[in-house]
N, C-alpha and C. Protein backbone atom coordinates (compact mmCIF):
# COMPACT_ATOMS: atom_id res chain seq x y z
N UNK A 1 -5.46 -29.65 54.17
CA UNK A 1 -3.99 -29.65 54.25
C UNK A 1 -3.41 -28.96 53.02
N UNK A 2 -2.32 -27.95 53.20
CA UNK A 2 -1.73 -27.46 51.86
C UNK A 2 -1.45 -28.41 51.20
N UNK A 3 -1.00 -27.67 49.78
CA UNK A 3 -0.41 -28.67 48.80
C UNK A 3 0.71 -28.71 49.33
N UNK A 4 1.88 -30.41 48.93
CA UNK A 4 3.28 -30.27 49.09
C UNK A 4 3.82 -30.70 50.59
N UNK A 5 2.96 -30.70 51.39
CA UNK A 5 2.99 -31.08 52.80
C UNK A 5 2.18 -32.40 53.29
N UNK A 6 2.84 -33.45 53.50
CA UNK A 6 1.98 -34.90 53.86
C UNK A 6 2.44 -35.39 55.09
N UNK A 7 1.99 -36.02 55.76
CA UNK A 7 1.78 -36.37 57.35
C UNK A 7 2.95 -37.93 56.94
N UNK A 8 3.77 -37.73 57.81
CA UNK A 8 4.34 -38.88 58.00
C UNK A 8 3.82 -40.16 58.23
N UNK A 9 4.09 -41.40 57.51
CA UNK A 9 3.44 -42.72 57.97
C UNK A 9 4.59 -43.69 58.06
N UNK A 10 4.32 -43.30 59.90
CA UNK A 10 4.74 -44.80 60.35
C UNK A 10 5.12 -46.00 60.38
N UNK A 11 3.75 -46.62 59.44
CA UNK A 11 3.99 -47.97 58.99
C UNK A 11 4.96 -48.14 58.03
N UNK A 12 5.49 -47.04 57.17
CA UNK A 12 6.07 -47.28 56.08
C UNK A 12 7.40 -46.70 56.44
N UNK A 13 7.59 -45.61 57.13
CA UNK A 13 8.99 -45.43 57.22
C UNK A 13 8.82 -44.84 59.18
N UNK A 14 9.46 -45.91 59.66
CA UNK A 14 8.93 -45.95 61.12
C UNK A 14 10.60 -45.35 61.91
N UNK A 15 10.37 -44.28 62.41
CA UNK A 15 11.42 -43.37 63.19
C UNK A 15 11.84 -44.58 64.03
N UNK A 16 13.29 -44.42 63.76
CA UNK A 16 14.27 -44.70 64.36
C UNK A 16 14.40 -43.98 65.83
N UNK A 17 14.49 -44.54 66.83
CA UNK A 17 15.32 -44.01 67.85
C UNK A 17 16.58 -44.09 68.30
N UNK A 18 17.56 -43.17 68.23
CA UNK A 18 18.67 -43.10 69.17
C UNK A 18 18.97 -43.24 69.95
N UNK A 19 19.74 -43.96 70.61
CA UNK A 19 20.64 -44.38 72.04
C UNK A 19 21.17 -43.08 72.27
N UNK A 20 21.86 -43.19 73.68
CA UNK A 20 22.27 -41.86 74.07
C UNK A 20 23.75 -41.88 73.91
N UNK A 21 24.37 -43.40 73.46
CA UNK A 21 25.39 -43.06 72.93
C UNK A 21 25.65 -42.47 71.81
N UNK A 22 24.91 -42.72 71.06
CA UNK A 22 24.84 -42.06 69.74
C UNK A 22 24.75 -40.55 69.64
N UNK A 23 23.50 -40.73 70.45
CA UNK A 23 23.41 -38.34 70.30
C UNK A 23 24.71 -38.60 71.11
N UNK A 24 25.36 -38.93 71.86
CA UNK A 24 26.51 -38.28 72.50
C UNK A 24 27.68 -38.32 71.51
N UNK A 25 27.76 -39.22 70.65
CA UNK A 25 28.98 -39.38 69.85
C UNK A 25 28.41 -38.02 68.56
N UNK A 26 26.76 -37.90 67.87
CA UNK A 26 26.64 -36.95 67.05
C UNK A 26 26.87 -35.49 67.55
N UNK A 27 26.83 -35.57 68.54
CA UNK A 27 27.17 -34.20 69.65
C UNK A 27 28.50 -33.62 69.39
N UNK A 28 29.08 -34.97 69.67
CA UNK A 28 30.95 -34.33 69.84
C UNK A 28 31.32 -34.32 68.32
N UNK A 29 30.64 -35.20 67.53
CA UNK A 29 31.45 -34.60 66.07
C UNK A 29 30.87 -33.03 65.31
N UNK A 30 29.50 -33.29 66.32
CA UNK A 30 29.04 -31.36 65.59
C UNK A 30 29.96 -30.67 66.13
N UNK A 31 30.72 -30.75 67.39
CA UNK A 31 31.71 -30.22 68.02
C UNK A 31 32.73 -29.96 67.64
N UNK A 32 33.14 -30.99 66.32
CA UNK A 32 34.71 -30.86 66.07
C UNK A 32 35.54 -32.04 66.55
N UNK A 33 34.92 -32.72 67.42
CA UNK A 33 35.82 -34.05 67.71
C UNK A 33 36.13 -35.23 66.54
N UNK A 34 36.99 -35.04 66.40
CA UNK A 34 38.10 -35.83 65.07
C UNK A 34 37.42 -37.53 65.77
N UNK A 35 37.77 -37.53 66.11
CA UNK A 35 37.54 -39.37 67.23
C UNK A 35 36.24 -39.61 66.92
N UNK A 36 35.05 -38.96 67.53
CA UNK A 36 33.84 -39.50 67.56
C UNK A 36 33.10 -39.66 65.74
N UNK A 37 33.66 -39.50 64.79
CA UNK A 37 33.49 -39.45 63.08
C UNK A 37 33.69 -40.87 62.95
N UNK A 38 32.71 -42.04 62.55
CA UNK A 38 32.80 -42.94 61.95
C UNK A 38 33.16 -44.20 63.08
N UNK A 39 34.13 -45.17 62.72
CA UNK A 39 33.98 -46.26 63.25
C UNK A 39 35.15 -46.54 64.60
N UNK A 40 34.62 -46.21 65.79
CA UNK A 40 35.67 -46.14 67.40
C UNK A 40 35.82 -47.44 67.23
N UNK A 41 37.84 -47.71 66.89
CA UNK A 41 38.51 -48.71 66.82
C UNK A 41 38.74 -48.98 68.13
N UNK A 42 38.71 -50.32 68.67
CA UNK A 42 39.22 -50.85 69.93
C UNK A 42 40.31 -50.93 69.88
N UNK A 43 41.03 -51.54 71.11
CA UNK A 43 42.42 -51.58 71.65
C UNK A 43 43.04 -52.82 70.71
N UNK A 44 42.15 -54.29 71.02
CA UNK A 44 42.07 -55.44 69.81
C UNK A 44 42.45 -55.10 68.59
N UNK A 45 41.15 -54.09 68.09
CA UNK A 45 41.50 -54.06 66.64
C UNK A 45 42.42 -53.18 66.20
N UNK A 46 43.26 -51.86 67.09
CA UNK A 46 44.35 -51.37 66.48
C UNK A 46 45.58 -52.65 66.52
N UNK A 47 45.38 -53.45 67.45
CA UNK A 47 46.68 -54.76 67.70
C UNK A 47 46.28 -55.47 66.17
N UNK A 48 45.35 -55.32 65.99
CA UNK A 48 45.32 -56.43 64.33
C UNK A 48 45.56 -55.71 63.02
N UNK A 49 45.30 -54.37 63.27
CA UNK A 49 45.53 -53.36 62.33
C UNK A 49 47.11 -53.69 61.95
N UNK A 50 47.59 -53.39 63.19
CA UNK A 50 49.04 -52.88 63.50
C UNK A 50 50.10 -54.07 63.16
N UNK A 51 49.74 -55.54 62.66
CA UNK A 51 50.25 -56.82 62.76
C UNK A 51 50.00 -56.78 61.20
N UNK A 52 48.77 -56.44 60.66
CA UNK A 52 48.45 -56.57 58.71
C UNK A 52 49.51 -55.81 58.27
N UNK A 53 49.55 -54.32 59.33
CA UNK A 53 50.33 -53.30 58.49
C UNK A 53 52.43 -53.47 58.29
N UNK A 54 52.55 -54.01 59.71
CA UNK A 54 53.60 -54.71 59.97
C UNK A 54 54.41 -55.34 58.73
N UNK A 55 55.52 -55.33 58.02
CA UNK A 55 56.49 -56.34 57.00
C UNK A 55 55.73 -55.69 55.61
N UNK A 56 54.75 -54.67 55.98
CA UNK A 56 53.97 -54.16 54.51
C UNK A 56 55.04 -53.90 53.76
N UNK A 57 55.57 -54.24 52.38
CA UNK A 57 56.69 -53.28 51.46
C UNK A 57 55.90 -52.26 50.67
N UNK A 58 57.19 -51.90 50.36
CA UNK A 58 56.82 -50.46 49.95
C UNK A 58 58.02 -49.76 49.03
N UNK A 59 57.26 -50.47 47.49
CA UNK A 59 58.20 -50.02 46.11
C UNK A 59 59.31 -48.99 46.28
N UNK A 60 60.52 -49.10 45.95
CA UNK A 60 61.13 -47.44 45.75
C UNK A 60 60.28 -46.92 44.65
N UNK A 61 59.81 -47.05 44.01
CA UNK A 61 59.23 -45.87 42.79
C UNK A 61 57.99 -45.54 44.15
N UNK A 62 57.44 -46.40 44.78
CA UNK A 62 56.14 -45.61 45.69
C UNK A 62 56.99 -44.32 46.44
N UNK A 63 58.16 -45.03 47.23
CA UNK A 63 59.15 -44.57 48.36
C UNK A 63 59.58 -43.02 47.85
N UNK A 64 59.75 -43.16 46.24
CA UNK A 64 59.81 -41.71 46.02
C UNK A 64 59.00 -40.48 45.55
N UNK A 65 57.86 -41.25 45.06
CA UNK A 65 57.11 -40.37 44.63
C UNK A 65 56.86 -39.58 46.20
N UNK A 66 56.42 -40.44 47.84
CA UNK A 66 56.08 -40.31 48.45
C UNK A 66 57.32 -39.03 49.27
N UNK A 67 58.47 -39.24 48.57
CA UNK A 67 59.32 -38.24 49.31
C UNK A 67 59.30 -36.96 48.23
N UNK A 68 58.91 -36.78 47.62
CA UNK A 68 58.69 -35.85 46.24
C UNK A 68 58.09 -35.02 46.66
N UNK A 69 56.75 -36.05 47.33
CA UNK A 69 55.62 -34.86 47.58
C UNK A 69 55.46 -33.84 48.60
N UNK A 70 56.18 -35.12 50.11
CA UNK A 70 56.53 -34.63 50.66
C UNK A 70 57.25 -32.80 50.84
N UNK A 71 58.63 -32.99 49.84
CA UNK A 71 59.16 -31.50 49.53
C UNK A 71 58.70 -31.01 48.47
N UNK A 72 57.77 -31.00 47.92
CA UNK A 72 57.24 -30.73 47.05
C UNK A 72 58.09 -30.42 45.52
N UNK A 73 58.57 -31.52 45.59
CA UNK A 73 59.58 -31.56 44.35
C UNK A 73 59.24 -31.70 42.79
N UNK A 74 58.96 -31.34 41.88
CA UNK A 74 58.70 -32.33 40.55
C UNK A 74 59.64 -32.94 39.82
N UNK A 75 60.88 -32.81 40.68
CA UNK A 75 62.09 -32.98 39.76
C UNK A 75 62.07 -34.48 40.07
N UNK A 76 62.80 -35.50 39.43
CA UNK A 76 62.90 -36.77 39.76
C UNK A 76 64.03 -36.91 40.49
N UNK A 77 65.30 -36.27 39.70
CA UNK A 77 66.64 -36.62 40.37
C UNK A 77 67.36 -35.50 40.75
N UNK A 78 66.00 -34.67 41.64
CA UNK A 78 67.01 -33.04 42.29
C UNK A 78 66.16 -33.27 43.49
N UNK A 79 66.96 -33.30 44.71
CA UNK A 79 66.37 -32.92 45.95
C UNK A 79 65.70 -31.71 46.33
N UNK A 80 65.91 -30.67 45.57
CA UNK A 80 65.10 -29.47 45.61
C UNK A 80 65.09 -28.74 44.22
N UNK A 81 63.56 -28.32 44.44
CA UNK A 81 63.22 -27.52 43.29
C UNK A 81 63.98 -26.94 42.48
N UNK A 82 63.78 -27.30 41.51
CA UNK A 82 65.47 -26.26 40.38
C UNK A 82 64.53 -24.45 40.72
N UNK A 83 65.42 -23.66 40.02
CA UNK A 83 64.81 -22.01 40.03
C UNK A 83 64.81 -22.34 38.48
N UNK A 84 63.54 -21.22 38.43
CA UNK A 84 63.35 -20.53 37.13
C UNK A 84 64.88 -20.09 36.16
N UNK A 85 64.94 -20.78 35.21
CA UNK A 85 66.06 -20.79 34.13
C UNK A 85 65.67 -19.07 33.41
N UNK A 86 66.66 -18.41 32.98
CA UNK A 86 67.00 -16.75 32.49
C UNK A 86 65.75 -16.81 31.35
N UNK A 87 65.64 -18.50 30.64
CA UNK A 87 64.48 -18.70 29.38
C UNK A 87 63.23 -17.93 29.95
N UNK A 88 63.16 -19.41 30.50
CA UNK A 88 61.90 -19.08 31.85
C UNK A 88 61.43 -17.77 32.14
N UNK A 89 62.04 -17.31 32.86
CA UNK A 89 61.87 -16.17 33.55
C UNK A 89 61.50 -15.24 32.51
N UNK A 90 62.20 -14.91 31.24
CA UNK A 90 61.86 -14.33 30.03
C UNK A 90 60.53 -14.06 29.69
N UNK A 91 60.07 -15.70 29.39
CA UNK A 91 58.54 -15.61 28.88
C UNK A 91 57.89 -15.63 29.99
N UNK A 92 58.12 -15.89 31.21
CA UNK A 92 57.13 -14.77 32.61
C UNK A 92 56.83 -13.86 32.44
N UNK A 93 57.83 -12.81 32.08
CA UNK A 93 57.79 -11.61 32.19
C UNK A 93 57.07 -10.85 30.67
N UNK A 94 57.31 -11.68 29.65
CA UNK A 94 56.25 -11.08 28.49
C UNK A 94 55.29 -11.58 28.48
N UNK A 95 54.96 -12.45 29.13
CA UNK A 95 53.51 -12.91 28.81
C UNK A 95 52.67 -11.56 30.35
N UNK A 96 53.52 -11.36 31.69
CA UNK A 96 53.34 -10.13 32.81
C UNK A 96 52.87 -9.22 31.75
N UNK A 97 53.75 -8.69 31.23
CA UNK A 97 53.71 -7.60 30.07
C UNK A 97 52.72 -7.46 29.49
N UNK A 98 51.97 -8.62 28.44
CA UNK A 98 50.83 -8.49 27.89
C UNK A 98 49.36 -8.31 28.70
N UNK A 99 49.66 -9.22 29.89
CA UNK A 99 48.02 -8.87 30.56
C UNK A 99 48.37 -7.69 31.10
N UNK A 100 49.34 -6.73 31.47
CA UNK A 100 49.03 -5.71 31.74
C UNK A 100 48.99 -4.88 30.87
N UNK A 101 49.49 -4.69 29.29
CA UNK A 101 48.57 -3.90 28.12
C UNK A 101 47.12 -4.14 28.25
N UNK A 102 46.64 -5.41 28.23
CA UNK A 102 45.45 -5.97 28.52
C UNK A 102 44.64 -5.27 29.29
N UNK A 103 45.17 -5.21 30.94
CA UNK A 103 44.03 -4.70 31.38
C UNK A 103 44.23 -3.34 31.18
N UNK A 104 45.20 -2.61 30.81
CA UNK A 104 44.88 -0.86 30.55
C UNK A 104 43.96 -0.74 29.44
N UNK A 105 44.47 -1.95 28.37
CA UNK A 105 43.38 -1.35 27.53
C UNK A 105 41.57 -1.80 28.08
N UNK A 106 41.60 -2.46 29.18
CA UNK A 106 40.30 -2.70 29.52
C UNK A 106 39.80 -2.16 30.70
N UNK A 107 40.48 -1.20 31.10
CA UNK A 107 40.36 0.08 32.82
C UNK A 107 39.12 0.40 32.23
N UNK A 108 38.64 1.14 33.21
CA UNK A 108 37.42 1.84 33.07
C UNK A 108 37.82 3.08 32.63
N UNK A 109 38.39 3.60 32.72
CA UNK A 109 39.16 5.49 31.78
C UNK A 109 39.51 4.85 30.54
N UNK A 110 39.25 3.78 30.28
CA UNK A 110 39.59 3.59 28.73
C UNK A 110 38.55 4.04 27.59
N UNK A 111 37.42 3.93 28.75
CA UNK A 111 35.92 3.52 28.01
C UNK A 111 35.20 4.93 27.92
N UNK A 112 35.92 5.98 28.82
CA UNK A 112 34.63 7.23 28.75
C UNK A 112 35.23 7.87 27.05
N UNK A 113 34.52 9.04 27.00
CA UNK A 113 34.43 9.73 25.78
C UNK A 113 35.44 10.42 25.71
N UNK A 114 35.83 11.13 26.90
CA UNK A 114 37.03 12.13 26.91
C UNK A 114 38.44 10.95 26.61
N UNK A 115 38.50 10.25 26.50
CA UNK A 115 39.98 9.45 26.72
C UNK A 115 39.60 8.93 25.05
N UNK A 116 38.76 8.83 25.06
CA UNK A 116 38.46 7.86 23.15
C UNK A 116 38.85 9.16 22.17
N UNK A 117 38.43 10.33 22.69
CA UNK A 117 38.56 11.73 21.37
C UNK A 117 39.98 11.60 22.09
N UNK A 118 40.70 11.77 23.38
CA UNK A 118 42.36 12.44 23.19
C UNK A 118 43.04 11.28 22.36
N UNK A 119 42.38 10.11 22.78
CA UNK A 119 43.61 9.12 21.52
C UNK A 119 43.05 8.98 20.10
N UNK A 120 41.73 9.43 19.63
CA UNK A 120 41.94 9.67 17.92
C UNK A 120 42.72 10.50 17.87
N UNK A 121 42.86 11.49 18.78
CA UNK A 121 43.75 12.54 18.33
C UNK A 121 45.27 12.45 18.04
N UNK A 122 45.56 11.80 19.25
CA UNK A 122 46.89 11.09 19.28
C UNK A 122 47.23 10.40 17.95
N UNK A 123 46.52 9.70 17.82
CA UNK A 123 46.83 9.15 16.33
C UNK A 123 46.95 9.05 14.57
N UNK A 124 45.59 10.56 14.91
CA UNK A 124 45.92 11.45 14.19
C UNK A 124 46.67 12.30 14.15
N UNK A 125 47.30 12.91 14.89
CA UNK A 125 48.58 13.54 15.12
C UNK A 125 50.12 13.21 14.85
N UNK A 126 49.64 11.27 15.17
CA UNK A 126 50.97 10.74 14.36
C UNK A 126 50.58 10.00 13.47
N UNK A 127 49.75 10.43 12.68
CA UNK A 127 49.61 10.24 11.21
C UNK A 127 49.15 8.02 11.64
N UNK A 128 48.97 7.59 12.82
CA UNK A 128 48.71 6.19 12.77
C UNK A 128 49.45 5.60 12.54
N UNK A 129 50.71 5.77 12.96
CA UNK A 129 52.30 5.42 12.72
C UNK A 129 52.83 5.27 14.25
N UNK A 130 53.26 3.82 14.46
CA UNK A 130 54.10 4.05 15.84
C UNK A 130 55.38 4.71 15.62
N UNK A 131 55.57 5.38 17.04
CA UNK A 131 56.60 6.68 17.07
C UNK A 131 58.27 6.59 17.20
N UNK A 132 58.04 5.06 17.30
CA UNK A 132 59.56 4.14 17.61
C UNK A 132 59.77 3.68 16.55
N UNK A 133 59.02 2.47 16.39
CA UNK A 133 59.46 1.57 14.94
C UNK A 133 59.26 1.76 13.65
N UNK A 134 57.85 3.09 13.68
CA UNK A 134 57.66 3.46 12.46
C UNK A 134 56.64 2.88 11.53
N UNK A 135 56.04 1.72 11.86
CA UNK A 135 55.41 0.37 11.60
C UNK A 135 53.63 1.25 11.67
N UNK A 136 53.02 0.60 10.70
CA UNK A 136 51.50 1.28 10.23
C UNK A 136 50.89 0.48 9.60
N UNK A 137 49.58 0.17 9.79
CA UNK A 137 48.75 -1.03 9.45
C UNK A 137 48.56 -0.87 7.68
N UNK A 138 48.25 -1.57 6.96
CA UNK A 138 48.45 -1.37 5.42
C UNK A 138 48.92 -2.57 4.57
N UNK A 139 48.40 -2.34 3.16
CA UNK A 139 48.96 -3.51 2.48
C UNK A 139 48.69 -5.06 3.43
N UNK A 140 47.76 -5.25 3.73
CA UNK A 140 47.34 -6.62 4.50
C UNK A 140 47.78 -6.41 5.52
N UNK A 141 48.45 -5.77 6.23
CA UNK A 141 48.80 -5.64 7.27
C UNK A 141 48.54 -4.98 8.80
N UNK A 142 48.14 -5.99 9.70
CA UNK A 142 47.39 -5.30 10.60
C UNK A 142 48.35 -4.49 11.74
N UNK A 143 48.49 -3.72 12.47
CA UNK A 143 49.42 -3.42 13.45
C UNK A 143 48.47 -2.30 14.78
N UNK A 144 48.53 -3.17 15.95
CA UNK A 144 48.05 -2.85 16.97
C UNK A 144 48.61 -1.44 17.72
N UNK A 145 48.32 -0.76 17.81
CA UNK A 145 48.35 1.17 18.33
C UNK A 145 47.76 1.34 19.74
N UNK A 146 48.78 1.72 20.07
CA UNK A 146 48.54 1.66 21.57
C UNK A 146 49.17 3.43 21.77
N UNK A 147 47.97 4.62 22.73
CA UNK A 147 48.33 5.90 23.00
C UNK A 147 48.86 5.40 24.47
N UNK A 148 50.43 5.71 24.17
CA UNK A 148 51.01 5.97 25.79
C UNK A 148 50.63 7.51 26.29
N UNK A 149 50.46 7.54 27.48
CA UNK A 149 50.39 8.88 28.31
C UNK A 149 52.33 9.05 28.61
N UNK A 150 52.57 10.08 28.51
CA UNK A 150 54.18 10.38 28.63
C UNK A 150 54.54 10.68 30.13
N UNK A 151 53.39 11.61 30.78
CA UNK A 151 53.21 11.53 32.10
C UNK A 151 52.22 10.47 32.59
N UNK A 152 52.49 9.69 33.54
CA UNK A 152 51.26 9.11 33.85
C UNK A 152 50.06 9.38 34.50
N UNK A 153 49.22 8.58 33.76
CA UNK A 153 47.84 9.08 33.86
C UNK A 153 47.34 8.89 35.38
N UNK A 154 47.60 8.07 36.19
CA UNK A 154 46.76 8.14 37.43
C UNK A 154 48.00 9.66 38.31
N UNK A 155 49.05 9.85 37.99
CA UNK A 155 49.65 10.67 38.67
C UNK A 155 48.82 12.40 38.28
N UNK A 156 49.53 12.54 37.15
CA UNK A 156 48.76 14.42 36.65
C UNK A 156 47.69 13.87 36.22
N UNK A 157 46.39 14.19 37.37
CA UNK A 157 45.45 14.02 36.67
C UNK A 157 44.73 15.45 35.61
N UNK A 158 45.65 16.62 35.62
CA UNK A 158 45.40 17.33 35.09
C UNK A 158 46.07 17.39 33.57
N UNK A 159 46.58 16.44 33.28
CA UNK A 159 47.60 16.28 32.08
C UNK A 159 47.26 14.99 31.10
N UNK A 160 45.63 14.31 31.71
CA UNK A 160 45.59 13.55 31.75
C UNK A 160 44.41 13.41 30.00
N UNK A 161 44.10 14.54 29.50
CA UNK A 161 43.68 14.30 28.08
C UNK A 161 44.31 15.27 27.23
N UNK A 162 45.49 16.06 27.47
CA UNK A 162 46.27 16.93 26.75
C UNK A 162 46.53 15.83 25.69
N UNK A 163 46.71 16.53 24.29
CA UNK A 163 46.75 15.31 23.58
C UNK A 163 48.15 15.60 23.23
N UNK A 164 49.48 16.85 23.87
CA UNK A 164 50.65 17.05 23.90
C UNK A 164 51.46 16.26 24.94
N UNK A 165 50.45 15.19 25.99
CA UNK A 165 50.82 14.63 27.19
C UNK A 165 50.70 12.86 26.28
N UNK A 166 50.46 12.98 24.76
CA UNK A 166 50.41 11.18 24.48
C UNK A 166 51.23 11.36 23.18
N UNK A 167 51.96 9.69 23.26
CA UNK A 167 52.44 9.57 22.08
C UNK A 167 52.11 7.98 21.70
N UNK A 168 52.11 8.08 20.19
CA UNK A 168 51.63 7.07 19.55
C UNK A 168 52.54 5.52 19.66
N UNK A 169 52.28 4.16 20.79
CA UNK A 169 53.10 3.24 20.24
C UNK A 169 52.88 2.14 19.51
N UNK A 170 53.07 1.11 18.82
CA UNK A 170 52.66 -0.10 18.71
C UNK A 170 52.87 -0.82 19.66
N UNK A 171 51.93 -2.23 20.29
CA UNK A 171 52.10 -3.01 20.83
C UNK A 171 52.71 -3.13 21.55
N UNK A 172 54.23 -3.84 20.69
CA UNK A 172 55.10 -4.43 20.97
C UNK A 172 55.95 -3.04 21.52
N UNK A 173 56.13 -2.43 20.92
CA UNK A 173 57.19 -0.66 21.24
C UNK A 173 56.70 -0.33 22.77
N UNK A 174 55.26 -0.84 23.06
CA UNK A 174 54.72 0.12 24.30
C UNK A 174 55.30 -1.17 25.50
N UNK A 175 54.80 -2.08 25.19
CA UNK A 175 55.83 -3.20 25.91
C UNK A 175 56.84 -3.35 26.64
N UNK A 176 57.60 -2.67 25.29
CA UNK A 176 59.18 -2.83 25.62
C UNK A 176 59.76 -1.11 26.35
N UNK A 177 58.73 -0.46 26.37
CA UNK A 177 58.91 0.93 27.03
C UNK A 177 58.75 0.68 28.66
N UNK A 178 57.76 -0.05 28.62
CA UNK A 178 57.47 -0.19 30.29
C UNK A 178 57.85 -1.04 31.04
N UNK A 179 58.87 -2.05 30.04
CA UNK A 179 59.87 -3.21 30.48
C UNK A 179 60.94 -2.21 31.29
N UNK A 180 61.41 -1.44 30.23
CA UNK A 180 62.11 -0.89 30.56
C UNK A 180 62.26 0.35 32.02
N UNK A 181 61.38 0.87 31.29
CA UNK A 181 61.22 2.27 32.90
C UNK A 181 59.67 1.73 33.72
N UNK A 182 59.18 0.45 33.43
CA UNK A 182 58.04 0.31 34.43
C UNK A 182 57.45 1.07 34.11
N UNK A 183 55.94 1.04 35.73
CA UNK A 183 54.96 1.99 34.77
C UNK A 183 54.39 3.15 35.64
N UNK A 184 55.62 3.56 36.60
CA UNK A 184 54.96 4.55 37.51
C UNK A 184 56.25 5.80 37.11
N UNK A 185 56.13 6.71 37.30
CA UNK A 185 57.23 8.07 37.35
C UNK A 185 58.04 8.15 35.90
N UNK A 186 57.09 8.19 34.83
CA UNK A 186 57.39 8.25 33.50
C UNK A 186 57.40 9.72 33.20
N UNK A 187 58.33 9.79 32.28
CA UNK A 187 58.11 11.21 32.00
C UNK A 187 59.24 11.46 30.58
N UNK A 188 59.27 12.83 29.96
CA UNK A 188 59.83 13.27 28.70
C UNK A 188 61.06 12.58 28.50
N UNK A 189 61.49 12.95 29.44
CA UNK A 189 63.03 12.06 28.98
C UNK A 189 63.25 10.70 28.62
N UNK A 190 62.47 9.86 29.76
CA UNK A 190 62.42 8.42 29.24
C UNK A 190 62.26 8.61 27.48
N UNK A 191 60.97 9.27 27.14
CA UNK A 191 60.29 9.00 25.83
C UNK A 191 61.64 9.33 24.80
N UNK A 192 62.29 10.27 25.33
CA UNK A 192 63.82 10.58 24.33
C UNK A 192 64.63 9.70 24.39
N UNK A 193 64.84 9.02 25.64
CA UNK A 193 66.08 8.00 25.58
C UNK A 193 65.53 6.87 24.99
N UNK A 194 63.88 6.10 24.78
CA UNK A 194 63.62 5.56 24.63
C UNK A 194 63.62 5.46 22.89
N UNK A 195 63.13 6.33 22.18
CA UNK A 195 62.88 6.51 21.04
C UNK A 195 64.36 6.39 20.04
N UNK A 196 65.84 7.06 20.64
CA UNK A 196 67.07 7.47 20.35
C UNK A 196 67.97 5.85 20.47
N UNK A 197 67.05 5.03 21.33
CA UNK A 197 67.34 3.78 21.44
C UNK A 197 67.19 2.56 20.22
N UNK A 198 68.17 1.94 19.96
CA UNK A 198 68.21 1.03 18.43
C UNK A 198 67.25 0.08 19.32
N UNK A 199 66.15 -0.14 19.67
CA UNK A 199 65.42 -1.48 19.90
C UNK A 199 63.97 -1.84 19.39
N UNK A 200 62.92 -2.48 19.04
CA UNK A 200 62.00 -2.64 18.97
C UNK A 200 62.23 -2.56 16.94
N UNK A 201 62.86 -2.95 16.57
CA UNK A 201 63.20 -2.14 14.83
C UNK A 201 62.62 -3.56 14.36
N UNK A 202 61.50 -2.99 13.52
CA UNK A 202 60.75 -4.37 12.19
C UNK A 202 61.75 -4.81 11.19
């Protein structure tokens, strides 16, 4: 006999047989029948069920949590969901903002060789200085550089390592650029109105 394989014994654990009510009830629940799962209440015992459950109380603090959930409320004393407050909505939208710096800086065109030489270049070109605020890492000071494409990059893909097609932002400057005009149909002018604009200032 292989290893791992032993002959059933009887004496010690002796097969059960099934009634045919049973395969008939394991039948209909492989089926999907809700009813035949667990214990078929009689007519009797829903009448005794139904007499315990009868005069049951039932807390107002239960009464409301239970209507809460119902509408799916968290408020205690608003029948419906309040909306997102102007705060709210604020830090939605910058924290939106950051995972999508995030994942550009983690695309796969971030990573080849041709896109790593056009943005040293970029940044050597602006001396490692964002092009808005002016702001440059130094004196203890760290400051995150981010190469915007001026046209966007999935659109000209022929414009797409000109290093006359990037300009240098920080972080926060590149942020507040794509708050502004989003991040599809960018182009020269934005970068003028954007730059001529008093915002993003250290």
């Amino acid at each position: 006999m292989p290893k791992g394989i032993y002959k059933r014994t009887e004496g010690v654990y002796p097969r059960t047989k099934r009634t045919e009510k049973t395969k008939k009830r394991m039948s209909e629940s492989a089926l999907g029948n809700k009813n035949s799962v667990g214990h078929i209440v009689s007519e009797r015992h829903k009448v005794i069920l139904c007499r315990v459950q009868t005069g049951r109380k039932v807390s107002k603090k239960t009464k409301k949590k239970i209507s809460q959930s119902k509408k799916g409320c968290k408020y205690p004393n608003r029948k419906k969901p309040l909306s997102f407050t102007k705060e709210h909505r604020k830090k939605i939208s910058i924290t939106l903002q950051r995972n999508r710096v995030k994942n550009y800086k983690s695309c796969s065109h971030c990573k080849t060789m041709d896109y790593k030489e056009w943005r040293k270049d970029v940044f050597e070109r602006d001396d490692y200085t964002c092009q808005k605020c002016q702001v440059k890492s130094g004196n203890g000071k760290m400051v995150y550089l981010h190469p915007h494409h001026i046209q966007n990059f999935s659109q000209y893909i022929e414009l797409r390592f000109i290093i006359d097609n990037g300009i240098t932002f920080c972080k926060e400057c590149h942020m507040k650029f794509h708050k502004i005009y989003g991040t599809r149909n960018n182009n020269k002018q934005q970068i003028k109105k954007f730059l001529n604009k008093n915002i993003c200032q250290k």
